[in-house]
Protein backbone atom coordinates (compact mmCIF):
# COMPACT_ATOMS: atom_id res chain seq x y z
CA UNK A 1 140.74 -35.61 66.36
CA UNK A 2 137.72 -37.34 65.10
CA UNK A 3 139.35 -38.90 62.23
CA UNK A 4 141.86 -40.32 63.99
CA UNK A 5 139.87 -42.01 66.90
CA UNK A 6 137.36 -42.86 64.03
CA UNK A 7 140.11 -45.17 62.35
CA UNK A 8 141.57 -46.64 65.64
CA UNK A 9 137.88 -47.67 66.86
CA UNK A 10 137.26 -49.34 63.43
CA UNK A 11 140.72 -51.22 63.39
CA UNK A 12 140.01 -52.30 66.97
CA UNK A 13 136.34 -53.11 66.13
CA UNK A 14 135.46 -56.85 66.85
CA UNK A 15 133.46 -59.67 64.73
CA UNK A 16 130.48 -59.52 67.07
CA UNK A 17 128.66 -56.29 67.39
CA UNK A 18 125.25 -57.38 69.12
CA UNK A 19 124.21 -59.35 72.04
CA UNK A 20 120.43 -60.49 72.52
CA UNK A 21 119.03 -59.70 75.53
CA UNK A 22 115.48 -60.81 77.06
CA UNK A 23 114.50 -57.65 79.64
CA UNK A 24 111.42 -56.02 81.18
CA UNK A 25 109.55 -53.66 79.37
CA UNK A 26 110.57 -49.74 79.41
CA UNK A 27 107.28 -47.57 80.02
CA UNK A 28 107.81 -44.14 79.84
CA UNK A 29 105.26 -41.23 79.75
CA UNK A 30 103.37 -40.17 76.39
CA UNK A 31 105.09 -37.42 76.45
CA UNK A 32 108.27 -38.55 74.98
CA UNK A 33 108.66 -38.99 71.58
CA UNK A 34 110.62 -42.50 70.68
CA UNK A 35 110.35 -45.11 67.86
CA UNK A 36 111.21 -48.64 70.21
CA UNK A 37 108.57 -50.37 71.11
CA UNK A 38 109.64 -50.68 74.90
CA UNK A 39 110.39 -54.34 74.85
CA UNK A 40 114.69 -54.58 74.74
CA UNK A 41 115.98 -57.68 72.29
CA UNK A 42 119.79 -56.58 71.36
CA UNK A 43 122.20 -54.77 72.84
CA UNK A 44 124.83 -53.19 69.78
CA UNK A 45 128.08 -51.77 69.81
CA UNK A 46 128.41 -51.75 65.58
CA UNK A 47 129.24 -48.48 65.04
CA UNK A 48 131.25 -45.31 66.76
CA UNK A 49 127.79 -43.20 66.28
CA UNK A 50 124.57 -44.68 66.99
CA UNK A 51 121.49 -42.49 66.58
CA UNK A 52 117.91 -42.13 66.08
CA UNK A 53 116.40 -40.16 63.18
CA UNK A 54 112.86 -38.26 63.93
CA UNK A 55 110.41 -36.73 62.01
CA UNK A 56 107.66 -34.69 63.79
CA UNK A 57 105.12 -36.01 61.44
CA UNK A 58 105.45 -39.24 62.64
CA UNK A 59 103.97 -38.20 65.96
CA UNK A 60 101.76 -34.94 64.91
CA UNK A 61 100.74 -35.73 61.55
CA UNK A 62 100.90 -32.60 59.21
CA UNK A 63 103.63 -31.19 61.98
CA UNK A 64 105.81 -28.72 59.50
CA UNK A 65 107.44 -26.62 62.46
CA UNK A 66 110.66 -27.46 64.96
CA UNK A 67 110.30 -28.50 68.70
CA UNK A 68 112.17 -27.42 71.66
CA UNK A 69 113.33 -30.12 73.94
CA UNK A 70 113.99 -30.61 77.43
CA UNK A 71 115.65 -33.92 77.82
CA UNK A 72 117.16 -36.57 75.83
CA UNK A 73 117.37 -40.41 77.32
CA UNK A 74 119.24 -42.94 76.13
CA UNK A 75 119.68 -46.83 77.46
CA UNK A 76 122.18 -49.07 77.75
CA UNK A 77 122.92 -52.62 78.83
CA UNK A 78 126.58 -54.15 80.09
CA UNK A 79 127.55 -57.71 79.15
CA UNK A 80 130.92 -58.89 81.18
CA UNK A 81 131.15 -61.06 78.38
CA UNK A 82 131.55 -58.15 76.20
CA UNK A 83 133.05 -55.29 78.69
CA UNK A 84 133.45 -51.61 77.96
CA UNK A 85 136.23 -50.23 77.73
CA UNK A 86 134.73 -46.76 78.66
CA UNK A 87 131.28 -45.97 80.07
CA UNK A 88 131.83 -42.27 78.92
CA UNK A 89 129.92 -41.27 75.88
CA UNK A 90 128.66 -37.89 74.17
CA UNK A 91 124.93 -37.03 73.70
CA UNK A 92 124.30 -35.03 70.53
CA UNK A 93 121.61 -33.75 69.22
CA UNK A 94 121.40 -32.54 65.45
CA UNK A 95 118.94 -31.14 62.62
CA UNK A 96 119.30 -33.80 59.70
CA UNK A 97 116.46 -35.39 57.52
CA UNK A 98 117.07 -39.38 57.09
CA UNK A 99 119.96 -38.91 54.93
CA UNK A 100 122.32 -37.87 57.61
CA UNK A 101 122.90 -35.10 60.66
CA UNK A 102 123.91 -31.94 58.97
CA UNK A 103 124.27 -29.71 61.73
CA UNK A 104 125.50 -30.06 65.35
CA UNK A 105 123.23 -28.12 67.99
CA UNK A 106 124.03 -29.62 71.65
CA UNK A 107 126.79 -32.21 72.76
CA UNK A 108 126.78 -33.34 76.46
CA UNK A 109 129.30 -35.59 78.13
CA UNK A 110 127.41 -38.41 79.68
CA UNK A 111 127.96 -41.74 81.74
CA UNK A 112 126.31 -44.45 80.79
CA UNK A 113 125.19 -47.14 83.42
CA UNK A 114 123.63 -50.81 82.64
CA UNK A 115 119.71 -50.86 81.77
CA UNK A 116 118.76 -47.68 83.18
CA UNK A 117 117.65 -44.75 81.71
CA UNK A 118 120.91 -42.16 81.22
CA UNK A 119 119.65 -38.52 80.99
CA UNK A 120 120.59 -35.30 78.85
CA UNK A 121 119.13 -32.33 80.57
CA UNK A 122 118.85 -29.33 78.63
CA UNK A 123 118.46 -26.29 80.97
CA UNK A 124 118.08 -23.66 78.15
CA UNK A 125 116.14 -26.27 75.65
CA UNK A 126 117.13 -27.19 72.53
CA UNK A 127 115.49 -25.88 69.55
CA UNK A 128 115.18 -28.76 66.49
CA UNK A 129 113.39 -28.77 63.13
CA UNK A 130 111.15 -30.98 61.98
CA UNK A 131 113.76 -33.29 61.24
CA UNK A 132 116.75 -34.24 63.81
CA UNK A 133 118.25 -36.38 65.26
CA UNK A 134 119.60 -37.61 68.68
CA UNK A 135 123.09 -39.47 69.02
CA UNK A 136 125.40 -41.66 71.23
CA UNK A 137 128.80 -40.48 70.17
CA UNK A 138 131.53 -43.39 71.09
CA UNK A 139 134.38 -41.93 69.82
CA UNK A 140 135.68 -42.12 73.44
CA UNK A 141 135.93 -46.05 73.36
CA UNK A 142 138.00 -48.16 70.95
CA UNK A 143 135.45 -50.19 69.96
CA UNK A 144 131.47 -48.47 70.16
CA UNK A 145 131.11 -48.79 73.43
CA UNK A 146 128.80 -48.38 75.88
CA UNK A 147 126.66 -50.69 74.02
CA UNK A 148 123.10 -49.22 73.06
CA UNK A 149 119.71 -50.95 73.76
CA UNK A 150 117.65 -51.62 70.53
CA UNK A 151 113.97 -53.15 69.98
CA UNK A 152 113.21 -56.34 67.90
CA UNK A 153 110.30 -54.79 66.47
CA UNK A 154 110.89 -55.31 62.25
CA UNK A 155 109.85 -51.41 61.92
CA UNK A 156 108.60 -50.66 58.22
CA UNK A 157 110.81 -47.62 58.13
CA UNK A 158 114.36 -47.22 59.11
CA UNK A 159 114.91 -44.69 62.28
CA UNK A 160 117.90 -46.47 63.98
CA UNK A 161 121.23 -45.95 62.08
CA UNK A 162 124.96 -46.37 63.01
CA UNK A 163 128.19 -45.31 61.17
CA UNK A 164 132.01 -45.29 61.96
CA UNK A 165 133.11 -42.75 59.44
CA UNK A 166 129.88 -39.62 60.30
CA UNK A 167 129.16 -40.12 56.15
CA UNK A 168 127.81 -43.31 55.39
CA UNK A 169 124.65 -44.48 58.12
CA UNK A 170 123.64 -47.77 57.69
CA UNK A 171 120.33 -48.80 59.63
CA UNK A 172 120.03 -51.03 62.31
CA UNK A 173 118.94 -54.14 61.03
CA UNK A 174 119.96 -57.32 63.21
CA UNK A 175 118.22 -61.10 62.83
CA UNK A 176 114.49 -59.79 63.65
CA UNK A 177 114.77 -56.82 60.80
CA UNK A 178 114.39 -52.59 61.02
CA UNK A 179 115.21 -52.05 64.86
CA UNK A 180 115.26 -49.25 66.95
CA UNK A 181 117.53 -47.87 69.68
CA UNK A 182 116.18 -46.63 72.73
CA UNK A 183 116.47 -43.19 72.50
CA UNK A 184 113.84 -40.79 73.54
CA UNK A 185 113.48 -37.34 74.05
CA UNK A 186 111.52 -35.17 75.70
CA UNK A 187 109.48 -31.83 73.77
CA UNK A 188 108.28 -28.87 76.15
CA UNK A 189 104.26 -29.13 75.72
CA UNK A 190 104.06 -25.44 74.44
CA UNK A 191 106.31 -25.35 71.97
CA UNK A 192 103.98 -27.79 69.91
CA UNK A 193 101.61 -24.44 69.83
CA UNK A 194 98.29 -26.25 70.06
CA UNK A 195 98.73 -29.68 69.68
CA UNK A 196 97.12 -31.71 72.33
CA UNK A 197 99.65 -34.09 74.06
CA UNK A 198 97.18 -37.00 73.80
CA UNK A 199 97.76 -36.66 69.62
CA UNK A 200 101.21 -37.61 70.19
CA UNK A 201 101.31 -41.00 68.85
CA UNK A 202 103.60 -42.77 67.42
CA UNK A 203 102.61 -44.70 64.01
CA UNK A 204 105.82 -46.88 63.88
């Protein structure tokens, strides 16, 4: 089933696969763990799967365990000029290092709604390793739909990746360089054992 809506969404795939956008800043708690810098510049549709790739370390430097998390949210924005053909999407979350997702532990069906935070609620959490990484499956939409907020940071490493085909991610890289997608999720505070929650700081 995946093959096949992987080829019609790529067929039906059109030349443009951003937008820039120009929005208030996102502020979320410092309890979530994301990579975007909060400030939206592109909305993106490139791609059937677009996801975020983390790496404990980042946040909790020396951090060799797995997490469990509570929540996943994910953002979106709606351009009529550019209208979905869906707003249905899955929510996956995976354990992968930045090669690739390798295996599949949660997927959620979600709707998405324009620039406002859409919510995966986990209510027996979800146990990653130090490495996963949260998706927005489109497979639903002929064309990568709902389209995904990203940043316009220029990060030094790529996080933000997209791929029609589940083998081959390419990062997110419009005009202003390595961007990120807003995705965020949320870690129950004792399942990082001791580590304080004001240590959890991202260093991209």
């Amino acid at each position: 089933m995946r093959s096949i809506i992987t080829v019609l969404a790529v067929l039906c795939t059109t030349v443009f696969a951003a937008g820039v956008i120009d929005l208030d800043p996102v502020n979320r708690a410092d309890e979530w763990l994301s990579y975007d810098d909060g400030s939206p510049s592109w909305y993106a549709w490139e791609g059937i799967y677009k996801g975020v790739w983390f790496n404990l370390e980042d946040f909790v430097p020396g951090w060799s365990g797995g997490v469990s998390l509570t929540k996943t949210e994910i953002w979106f924005f709606h351009d009529s000029g550019h209208p979905w053909d869906i707003s249905d999407f899955y929510c996956e979350m995976w354990n992968g290092d930045a090669s690739a997702p390798v295996a599949q532990l949660d997927q959620v069906l979600l709707t998405a709604v324009h620039y406002a935070p859409v919510y995966a609620v986990y209510t027996t959490p979800v146990s990653v390793e130090n490495n996963f990484w949260a998706l927005a499956n489109t497979e639903l939409s002929s064309g990568g739909w709902p389209s995904i907020i990203s940043d316009g940071a220029g990060s030094a490493v790529a996080h933000s990746f997209f791929t029609n085909n589940f083998v081959t991610w390419e990062p997110w890289e419009p005009s202003t360089g390595l961007s990120n997608y807003f995705i965020a999720v949320l870690p129950e505070p004792w399942s990082l054992n001791s580590t304080t929650w004001g240590a959890l700081k991202a260093v991209f």
